[in-house]
C-alpha atoms as a PDB file:
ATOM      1  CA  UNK A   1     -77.061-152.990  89.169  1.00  0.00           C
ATOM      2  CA  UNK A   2     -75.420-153.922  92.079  1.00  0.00           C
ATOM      3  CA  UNK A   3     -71.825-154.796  91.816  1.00  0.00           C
ATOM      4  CA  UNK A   4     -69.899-157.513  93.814  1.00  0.00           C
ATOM      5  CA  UNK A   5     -68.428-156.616  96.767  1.00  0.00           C
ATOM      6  CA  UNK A   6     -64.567-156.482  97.345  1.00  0.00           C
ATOM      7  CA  UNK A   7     -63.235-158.762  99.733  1.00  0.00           C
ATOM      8  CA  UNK A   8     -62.771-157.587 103.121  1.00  0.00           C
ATOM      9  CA  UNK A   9     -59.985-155.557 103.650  1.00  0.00           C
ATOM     10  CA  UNK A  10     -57.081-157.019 105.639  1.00  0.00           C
ATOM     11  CA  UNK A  11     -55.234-156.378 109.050  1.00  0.00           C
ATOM     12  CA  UNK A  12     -51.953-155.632 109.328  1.00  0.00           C
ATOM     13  CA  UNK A  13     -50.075-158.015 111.810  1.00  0.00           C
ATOM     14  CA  UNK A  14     -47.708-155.623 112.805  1.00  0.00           C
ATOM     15  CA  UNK A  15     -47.722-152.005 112.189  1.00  0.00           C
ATOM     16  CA  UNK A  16     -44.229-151.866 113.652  1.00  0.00           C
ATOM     17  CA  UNK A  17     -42.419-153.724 110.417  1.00  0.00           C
ATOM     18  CA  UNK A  18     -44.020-151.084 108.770  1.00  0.00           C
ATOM     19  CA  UNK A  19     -43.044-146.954 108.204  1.00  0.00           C
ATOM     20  CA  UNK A  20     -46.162-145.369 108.012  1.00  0.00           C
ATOM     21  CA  UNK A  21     -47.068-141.793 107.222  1.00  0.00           C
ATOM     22  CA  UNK A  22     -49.942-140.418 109.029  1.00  0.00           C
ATOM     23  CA  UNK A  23     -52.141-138.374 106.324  1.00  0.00           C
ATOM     24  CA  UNK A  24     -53.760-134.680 106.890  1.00  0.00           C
ATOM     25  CA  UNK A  25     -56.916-136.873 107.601  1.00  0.00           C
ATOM     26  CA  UNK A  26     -56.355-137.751 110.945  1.00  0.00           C
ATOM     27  CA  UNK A  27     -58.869-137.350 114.109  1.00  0.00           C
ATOM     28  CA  UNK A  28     -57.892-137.281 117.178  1.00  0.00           C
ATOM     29  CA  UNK A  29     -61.090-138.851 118.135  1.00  0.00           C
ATOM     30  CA  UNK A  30     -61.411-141.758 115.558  1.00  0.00           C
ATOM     31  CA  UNK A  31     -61.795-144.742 115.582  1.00  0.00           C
ATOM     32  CA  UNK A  32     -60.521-147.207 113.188  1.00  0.00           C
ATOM     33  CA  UNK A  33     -56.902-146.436 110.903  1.00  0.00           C
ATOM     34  CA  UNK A  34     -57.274-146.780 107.361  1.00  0.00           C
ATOM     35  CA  UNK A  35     -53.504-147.776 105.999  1.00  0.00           C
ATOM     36  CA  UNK A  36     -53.495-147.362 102.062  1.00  0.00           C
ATOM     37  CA  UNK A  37     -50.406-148.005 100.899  1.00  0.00           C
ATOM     38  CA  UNK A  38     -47.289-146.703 103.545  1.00  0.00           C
ATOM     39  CA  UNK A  39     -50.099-144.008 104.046  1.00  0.00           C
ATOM     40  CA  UNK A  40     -52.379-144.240 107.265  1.00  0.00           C
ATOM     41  CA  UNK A  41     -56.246-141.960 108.081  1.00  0.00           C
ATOM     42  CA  UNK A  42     -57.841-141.805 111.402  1.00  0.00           C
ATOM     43  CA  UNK A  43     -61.343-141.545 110.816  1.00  0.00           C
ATOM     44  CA  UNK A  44     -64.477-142.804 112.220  1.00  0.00           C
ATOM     45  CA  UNK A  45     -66.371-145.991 112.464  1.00  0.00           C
ATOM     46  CA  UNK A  46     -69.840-144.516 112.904  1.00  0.00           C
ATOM     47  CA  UNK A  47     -68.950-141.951 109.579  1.00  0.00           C
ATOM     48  CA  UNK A  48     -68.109-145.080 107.489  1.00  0.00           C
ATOM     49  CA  UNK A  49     -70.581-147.014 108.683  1.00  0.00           C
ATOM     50  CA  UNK A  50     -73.642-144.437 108.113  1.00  0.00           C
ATOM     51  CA  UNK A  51     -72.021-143.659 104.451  1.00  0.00           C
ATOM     52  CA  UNK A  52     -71.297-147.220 103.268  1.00  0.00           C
ATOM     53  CA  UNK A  53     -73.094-150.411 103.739  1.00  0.00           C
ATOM     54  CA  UNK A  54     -69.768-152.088 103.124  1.00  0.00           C
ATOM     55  CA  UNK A  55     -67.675-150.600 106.275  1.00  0.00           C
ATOM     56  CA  UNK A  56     -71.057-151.034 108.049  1.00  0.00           C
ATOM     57  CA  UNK A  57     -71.310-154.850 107.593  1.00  0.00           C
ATOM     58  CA  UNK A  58     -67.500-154.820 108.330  1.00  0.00           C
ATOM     59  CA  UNK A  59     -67.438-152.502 112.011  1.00  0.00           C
ATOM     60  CA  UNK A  60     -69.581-155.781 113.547  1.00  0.00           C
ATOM     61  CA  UNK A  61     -66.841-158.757 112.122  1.00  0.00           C
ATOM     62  CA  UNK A  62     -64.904-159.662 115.281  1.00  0.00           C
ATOM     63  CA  UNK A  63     -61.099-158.645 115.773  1.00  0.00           C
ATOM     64  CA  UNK A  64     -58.667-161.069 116.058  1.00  0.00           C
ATOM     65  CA  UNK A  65     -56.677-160.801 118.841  1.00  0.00           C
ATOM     66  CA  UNK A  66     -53.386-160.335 116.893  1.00  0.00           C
ATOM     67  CA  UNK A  67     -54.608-157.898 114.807  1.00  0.00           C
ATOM     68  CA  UNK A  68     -52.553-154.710 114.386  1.00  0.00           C
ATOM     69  CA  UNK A  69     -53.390-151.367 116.338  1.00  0.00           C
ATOM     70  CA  UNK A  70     -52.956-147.684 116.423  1.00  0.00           C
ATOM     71  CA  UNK A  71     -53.511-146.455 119.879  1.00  0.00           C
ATOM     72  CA  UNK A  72     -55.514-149.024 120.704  1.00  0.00           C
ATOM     73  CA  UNK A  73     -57.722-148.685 117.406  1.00  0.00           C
ATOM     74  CA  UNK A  74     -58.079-151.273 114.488  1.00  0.00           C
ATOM     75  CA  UNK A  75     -55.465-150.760 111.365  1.00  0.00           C
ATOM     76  CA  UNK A  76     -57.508-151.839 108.209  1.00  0.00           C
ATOM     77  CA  UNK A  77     -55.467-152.037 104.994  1.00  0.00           C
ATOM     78  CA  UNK A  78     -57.400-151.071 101.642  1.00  0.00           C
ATOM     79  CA  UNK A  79     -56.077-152.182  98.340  1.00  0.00           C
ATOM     80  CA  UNK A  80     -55.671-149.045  96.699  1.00  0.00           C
ATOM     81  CA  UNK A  81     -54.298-145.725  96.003  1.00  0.00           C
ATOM     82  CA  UNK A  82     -53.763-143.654  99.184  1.00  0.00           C
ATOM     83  CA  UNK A  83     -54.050-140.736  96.725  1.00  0.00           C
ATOM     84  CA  UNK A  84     -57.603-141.815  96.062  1.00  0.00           C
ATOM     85  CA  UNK A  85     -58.714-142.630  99.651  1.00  0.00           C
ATOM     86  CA  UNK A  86     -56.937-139.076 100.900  1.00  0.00           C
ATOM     87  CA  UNK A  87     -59.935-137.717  98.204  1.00  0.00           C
ATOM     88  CA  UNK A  88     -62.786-139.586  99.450  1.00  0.00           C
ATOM     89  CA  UNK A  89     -62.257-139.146 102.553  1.00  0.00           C
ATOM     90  CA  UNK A  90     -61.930-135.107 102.715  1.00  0.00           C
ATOM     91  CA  UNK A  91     -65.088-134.910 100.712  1.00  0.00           C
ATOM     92  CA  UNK A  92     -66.750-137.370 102.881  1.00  0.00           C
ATOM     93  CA  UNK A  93     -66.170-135.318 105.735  1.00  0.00           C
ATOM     94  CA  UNK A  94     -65.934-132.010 104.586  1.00  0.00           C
ATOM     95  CA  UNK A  95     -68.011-131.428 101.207  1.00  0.00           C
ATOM     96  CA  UNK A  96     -68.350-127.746 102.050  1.00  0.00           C
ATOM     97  CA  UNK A  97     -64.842-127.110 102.597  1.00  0.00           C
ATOM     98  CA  UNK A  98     -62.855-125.229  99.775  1.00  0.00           C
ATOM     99  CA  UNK A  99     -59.371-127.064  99.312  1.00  0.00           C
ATOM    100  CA  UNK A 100     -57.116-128.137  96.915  1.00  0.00           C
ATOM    101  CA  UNK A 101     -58.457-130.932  96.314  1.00  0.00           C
ATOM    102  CA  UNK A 102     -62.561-130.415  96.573  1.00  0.00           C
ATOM    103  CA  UNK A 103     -63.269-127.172  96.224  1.00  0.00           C
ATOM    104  CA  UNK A 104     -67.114-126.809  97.494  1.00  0.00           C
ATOM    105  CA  UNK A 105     -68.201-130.381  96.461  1.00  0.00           C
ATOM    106  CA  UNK A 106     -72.002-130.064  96.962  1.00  0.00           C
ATOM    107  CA  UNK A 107     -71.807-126.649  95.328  1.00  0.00           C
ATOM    108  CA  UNK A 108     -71.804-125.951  91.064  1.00  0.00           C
ATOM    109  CA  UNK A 109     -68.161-125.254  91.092  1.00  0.00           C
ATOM    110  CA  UNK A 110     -65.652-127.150  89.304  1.00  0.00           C
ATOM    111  CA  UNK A 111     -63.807-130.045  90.905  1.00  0.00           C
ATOM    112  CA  UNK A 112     -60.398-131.516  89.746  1.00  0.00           C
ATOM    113  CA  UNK A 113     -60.821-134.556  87.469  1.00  0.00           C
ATOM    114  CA  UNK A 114     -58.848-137.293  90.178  1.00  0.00           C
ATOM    115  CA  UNK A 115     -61.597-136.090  92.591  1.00  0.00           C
ATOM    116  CA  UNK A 116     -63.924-137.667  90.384  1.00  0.00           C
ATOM    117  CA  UNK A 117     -61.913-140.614  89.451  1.00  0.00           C
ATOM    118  CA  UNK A 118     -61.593-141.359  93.461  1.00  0.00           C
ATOM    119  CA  UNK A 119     -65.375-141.005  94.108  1.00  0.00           C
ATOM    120  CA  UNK A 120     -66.527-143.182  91.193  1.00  0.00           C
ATOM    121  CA  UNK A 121     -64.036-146.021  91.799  1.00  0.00           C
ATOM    122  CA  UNK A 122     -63.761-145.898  95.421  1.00  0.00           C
ATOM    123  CA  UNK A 123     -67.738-145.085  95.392  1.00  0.00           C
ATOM    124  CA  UNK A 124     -68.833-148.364  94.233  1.00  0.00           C
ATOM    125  CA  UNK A 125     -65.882-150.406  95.199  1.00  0.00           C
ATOM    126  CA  UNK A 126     -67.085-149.668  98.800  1.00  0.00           C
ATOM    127  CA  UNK A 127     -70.789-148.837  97.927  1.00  0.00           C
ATOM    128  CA  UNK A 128     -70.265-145.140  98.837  1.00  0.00           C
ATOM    129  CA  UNK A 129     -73.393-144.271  97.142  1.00  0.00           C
ATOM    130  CA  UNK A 130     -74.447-140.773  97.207  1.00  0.00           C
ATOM    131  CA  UNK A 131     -70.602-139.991  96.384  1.00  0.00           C
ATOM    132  CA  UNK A 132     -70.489-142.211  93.245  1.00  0.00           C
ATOM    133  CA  UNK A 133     -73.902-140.318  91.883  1.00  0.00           C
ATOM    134  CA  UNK A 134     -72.752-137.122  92.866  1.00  0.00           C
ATOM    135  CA  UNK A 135     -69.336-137.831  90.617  1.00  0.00           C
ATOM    136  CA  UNK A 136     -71.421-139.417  87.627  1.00  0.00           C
ATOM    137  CA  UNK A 137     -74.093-136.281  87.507  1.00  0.00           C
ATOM    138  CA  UNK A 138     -70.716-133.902  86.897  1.00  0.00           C
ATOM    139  CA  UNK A 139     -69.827-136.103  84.478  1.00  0.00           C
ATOM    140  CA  UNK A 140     -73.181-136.506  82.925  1.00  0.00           C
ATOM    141  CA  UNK A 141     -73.430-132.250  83.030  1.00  0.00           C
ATOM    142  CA  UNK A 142     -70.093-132.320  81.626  1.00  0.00           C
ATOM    143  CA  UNK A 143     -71.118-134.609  79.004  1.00  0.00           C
ATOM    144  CA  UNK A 144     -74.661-134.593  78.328  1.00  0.00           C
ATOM    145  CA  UNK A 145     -77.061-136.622  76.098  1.00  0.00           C
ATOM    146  CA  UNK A 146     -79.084-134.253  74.356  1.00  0.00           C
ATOM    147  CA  UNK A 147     -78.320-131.616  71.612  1.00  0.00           C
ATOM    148  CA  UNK A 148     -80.574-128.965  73.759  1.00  0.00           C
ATOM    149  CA  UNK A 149     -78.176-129.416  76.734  1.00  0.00           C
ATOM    150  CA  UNK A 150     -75.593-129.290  75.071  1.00  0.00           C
ATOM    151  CA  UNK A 151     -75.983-125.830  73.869  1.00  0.00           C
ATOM    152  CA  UNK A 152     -76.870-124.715  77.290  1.00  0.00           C
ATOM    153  CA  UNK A 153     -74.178-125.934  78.563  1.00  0.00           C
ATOM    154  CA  UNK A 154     -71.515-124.292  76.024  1.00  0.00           C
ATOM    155  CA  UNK A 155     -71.639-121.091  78.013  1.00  0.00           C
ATOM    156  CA  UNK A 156     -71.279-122.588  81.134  1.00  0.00           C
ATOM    157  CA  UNK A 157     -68.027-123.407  82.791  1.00  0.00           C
ATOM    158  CA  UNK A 158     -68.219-127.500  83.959  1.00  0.00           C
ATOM    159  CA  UNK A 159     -68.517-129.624  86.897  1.00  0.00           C
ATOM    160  CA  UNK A 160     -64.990-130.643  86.073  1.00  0.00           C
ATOM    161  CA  UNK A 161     -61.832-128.648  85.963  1.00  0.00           C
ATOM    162  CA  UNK A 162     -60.455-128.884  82.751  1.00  0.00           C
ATOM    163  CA  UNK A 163     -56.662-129.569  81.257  1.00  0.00           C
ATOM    164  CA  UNK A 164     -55.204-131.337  78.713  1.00  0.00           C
ATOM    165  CA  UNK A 165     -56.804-135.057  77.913  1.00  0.00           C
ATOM    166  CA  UNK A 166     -59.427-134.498  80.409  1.00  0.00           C
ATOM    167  CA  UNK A 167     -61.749-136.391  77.732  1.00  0.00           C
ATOM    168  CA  UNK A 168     -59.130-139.026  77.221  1.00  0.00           C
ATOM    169  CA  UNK A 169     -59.826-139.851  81.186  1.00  0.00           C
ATOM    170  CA  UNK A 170     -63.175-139.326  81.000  1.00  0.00           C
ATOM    171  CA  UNK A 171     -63.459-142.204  78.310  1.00  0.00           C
ATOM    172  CA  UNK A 172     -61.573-144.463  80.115  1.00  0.00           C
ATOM    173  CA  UNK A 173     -63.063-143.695  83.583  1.00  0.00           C
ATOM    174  CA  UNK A 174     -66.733-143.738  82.229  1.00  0.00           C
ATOM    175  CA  UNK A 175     -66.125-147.218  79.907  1.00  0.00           C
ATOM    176  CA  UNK A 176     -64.623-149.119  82.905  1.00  0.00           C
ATOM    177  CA  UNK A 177     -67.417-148.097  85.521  1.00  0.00           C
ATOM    178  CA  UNK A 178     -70.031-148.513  83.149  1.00  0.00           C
ATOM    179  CA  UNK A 179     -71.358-145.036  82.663  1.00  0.00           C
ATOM    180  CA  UNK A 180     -72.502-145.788  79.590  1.00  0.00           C
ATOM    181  CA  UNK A 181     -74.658-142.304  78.886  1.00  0.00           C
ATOM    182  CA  UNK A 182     -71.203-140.075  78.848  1.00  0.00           C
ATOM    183  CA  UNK A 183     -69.205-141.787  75.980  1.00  0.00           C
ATOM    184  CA  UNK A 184     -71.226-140.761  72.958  1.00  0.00           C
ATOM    185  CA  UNK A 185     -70.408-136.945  74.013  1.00  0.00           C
ATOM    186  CA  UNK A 186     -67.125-138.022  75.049  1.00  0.00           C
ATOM    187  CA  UNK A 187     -65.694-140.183  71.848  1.00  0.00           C
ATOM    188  CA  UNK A 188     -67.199-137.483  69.566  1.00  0.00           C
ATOM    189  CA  UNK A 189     -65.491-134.418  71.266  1.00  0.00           C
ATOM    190  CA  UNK A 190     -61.927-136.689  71.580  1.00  0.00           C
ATOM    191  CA  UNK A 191     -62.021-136.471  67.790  1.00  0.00           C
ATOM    192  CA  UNK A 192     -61.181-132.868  68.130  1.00  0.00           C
ATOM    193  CA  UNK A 193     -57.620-134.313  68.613  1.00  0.00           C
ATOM    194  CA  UNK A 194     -56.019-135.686  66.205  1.00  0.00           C
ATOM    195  CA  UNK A 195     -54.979-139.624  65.250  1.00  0.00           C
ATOM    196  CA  UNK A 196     -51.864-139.421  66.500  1.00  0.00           C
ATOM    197  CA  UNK A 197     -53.269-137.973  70.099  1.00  0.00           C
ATOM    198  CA  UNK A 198     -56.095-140.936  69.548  1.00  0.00           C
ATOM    199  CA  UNK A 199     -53.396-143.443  69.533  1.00  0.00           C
ATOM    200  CA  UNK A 200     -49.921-141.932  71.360  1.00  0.00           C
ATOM    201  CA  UNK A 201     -51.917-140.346  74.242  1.00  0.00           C
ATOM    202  CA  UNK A 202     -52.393-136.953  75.105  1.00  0.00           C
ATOM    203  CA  UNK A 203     -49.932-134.895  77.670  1.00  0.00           C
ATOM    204  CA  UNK A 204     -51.340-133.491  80.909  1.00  0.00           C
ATOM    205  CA  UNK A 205     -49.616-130.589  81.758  1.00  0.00           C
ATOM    206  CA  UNK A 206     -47.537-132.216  83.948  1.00  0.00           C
ATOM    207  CA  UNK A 207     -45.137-135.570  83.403  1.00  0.00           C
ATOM    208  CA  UNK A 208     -48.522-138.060  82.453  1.00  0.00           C
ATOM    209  CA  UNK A 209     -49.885-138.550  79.324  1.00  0.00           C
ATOM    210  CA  UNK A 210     -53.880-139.455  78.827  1.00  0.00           C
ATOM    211  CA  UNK A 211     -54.134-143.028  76.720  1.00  0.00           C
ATOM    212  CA  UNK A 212     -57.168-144.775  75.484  1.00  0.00           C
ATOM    213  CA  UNK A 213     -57.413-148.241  75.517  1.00  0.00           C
ATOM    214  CA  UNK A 214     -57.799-150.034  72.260  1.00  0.00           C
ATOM    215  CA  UNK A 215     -61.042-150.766  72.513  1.00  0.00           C
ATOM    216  CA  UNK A 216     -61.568-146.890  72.627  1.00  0.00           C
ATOM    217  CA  UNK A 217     -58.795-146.219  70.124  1.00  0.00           C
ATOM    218  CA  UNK A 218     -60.933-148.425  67.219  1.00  0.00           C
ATOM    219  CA  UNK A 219     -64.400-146.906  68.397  1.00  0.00           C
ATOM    220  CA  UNK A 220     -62.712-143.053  68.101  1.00  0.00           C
ATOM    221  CA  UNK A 221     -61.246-143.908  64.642  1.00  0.00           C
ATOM    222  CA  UNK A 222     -64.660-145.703  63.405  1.00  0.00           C
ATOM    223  CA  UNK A 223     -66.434-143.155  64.388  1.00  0.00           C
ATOM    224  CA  UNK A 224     -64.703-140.512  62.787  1.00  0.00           C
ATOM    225  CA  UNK A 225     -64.684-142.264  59.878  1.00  0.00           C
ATOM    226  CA  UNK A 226     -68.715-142.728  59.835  1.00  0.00           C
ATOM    227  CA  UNK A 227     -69.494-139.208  60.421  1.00  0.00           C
ATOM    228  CA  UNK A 228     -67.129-137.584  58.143  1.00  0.00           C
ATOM    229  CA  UNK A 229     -68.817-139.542  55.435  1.00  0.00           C
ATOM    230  CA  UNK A 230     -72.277-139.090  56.852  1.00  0.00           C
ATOM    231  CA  UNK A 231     -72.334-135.295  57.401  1.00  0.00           C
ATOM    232  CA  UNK A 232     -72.576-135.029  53.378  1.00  0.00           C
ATOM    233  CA  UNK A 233     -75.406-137.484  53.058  1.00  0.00           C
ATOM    234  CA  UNK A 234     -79.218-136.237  52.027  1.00  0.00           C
ATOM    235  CA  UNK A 235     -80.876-135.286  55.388  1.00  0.00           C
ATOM    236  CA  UNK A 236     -78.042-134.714  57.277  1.00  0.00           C
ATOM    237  CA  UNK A 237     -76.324-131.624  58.492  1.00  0.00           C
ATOM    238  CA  UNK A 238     -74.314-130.626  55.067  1.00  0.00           C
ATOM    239  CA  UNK A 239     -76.545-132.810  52.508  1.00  0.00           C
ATOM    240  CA  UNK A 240     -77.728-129.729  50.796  1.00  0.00           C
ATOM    241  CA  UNK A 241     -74.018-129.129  49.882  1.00  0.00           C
ATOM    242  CA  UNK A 242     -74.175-132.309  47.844  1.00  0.00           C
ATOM    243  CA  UNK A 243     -76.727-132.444  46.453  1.00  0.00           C
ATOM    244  CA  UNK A 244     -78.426-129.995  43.884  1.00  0.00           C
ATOM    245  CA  UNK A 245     -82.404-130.025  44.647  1.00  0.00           C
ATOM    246  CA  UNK A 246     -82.823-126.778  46.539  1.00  0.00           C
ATOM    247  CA  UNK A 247     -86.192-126.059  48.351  1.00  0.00           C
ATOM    248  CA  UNK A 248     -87.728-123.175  46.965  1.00  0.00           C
ATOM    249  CA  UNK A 249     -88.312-121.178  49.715  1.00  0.00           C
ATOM    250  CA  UNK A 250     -84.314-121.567  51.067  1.00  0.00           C
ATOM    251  CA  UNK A 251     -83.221-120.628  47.577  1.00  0.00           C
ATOM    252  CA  UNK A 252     -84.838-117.814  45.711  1.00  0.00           C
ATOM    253  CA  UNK A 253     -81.621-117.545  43.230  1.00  0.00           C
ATOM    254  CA  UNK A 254     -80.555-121.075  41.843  1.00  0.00           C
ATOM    255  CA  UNK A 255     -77.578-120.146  39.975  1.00  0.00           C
ATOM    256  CA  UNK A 256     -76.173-117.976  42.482  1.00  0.00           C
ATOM    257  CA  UNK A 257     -77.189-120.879  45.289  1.00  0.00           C
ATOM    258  CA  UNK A 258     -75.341-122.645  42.919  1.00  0.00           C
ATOM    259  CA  UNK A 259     -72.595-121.545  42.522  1.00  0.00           C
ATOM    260  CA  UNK A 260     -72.616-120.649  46.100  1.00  0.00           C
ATOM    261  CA  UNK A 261     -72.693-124.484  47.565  1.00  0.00           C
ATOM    262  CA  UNK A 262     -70.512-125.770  44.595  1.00  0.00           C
ATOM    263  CA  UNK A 263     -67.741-123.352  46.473  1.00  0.00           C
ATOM    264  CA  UNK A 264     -68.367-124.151  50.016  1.00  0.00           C
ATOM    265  CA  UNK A 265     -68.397-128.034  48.816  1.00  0.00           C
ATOM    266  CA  UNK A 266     -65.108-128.011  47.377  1.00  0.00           C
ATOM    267  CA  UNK A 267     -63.811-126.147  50.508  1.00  0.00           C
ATOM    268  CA  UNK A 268     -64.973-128.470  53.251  1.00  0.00           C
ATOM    269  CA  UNK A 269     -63.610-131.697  50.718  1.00  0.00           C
ATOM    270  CA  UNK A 270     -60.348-130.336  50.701  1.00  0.00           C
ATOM    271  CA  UNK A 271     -60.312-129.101  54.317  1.00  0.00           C
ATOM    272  CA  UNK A 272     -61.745-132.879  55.978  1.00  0.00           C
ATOM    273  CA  UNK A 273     -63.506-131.696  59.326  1.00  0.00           C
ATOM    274  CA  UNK A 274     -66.437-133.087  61.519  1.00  0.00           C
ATOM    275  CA  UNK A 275     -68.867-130.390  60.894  1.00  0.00           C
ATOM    276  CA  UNK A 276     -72.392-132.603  61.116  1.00  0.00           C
ATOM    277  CA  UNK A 277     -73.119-130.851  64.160  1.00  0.00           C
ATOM    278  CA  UNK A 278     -72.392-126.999  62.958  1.00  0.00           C
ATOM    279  CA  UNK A 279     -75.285-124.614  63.466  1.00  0.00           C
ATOM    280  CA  UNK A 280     -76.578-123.527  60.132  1.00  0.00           C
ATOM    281  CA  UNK A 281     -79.370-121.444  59.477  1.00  0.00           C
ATOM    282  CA  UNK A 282     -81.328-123.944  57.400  1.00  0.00           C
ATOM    283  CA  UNK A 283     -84.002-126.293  58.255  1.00  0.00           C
ATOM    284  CA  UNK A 284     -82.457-129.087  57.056  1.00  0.00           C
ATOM    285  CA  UNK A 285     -79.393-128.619  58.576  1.00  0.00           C
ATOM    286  CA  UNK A 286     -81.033-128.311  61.845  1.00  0.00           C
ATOM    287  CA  UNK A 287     -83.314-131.337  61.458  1.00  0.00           C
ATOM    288  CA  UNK A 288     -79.576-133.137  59.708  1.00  0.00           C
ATOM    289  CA  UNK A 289     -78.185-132.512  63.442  1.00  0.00           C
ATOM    290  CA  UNK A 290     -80.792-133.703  65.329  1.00  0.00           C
ATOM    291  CA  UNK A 291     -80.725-136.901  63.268  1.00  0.00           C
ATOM    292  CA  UNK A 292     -76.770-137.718  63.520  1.00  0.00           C
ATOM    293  CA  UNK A 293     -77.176-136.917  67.240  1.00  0.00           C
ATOM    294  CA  UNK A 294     -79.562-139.566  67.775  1.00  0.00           C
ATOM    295  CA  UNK A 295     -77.310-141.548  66.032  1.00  0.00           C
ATOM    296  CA  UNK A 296     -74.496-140.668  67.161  1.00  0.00           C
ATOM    297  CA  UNK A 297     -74.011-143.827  70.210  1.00  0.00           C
ATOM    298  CA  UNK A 298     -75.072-146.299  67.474  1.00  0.00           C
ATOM    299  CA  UNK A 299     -72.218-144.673  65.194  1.00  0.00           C
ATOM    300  CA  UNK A 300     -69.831-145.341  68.326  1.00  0.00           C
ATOM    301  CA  UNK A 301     -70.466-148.882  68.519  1.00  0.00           C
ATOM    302  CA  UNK A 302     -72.548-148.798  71.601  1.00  0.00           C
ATOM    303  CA  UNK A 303     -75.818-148.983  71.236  1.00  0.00           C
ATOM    304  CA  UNK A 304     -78.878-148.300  68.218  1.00  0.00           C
ATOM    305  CA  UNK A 305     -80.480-145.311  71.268  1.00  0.00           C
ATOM    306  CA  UNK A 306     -79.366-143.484  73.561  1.00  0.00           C
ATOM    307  CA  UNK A 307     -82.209-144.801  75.613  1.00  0.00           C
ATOM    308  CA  UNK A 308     -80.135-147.600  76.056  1.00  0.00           C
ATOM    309  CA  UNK A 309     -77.351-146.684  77.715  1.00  0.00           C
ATOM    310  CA  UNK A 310     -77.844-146.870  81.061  1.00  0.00           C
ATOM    311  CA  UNK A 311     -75.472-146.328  84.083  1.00  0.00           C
ATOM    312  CA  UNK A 312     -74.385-148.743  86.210  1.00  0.00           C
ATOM    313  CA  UNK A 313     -74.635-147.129  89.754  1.00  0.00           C
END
């Protein structure tokens, strides 16, 4: 769905009144200034242009003579982070280039989490297109919509570098932007924290702390709720535990099966964990987590299928 576009960035009147610093992405050869912030890039025209339909429409609007300059080139201001810009910019023109900041973009290897942040809000803000989908496919392999990908991905490192609250973000960044398909995966692995991280936030590492919004905060605590209830139901992952009508052929010792599941019961009661998606050699526990999967972004307040949640991009 195509998402209205920002207004046009505006012109500073006079760069002078103004301390700028000039950022590492600066050609010598460019020709427009992006100022973000006190923070200016020299990039291209043409490389804008070709990449977003937005600059494109905006390199043929006429100049006003009073607008400000930079050796004789434009000075656009953008409305937003010059943190974010600096990331979208070095991946734009240099996806192959291992930094800091990118690592090989186009390749499998992981990227830092504000990468991705810049690309999807920046991405469709300016209708950078093929950046935006390249950000929401890591965060769709990060966080993926099946219970056969997710097991093949559990050996595999992610798209994303990880740290502390990375999931926290992810909610927040995929809810706002519409990426609908991530949150199932992502609410149900945030309840690996506990309800004080759901609701206080969750430090990064550094001097930030990863909130959820409300919104988020209710559908985390819900949802924990439902499944830690469900997960003992008949037909899903740990109804055999409760209840007493063993198949045949998965019990060839009742009393002992028993006495058995009468002991396990007791211990997952008084030790409360989500285990509806544990891997259990049992049929029905098997078929149990391939039914609270399907479930699971009804259970989350977001839709009855995950056939319905599309993305936005």
């Amino acid at each position: 769905m195509s998402q209205p576009r920002p207004p046009l960035p505006t012109k500073r009147q006079r760069t002078e009144d103004v301390i700028a610093t000039r950022s590492d992405v600066w050609h010598k050869d460019g020709s427009v200034v992006l100022q973000a912030e006190n923070t200016q890039f020299r990039v291209h025209w043409s490389i804008l242009a070709i990449n977003s339909p937005f600059f494109h429409d905006m390199q043929d609007l006429p100049q006003p003579p009073d607008s400000a300059t930079v050796d004789g080139y434009p000075v656009v201001e953008l409305q937003d982070a010059s943190i974010d810009v600096g990331h979208l910019l070095r991946v734009l023109y240099n996806p192959y280039a291992k930094s800091a900041d990118a690592q090989h973009f186009s390749s499998k290897q992981s990227i830092p989490m504000p990468v991705v942040i810049a690309l999807v809000r920046l991405g469709r803000k300016y209708e950078f297109t093929a950046l935006l989908r390249s950000a929401v496919e890591r965060l769709n392999f990060d966080h993926p919509t099946t219970l056969k990908e997710l097991s093949l991905r559990l050996p595999i490192p992610g798209r994303i570098l990880r740290y502390p609250g990375i999931v926290i973000d992810v909610i927040t960044l995929a809810r706002e932007n519409n990426i609908l398909s991530v949150l199932p995966e992502a609410y149900y692995r945030a309840l690996r924290h506990t309800q004080a991280d759901i609701f206080d936030g969750v430090p990064r590492g550094d001097t930030t702390v990863a909130s959820l919004a409300s919104i988020d905060q209710r559908r985390c605590v819900v949802g924990r709720e439902a499944l830690l209830v469900k997960q003992f139901q008949r037909s899903y992952t740990l109804g055999w535990l409760a209840n007493w009508d063993y198949p045949a052929a998965e019990c060839l010792n009742p009393a002992r099966c028993s006495t058995q599941r009468a002991s396990l019961l007791s211990l997952y009661l008084n030790n409360p964990k989500i285990r509806i998606f544990a891997a259990m050699p049992r049929k029905s526990t098997l078929a149990g987590r391939e039914k609270a999967w399907n479930e699971l972004p009804n259970i989350f307040g977001l839709s009855p299928s995950w056939d319905e949640l599309k993305n936005e991009i």
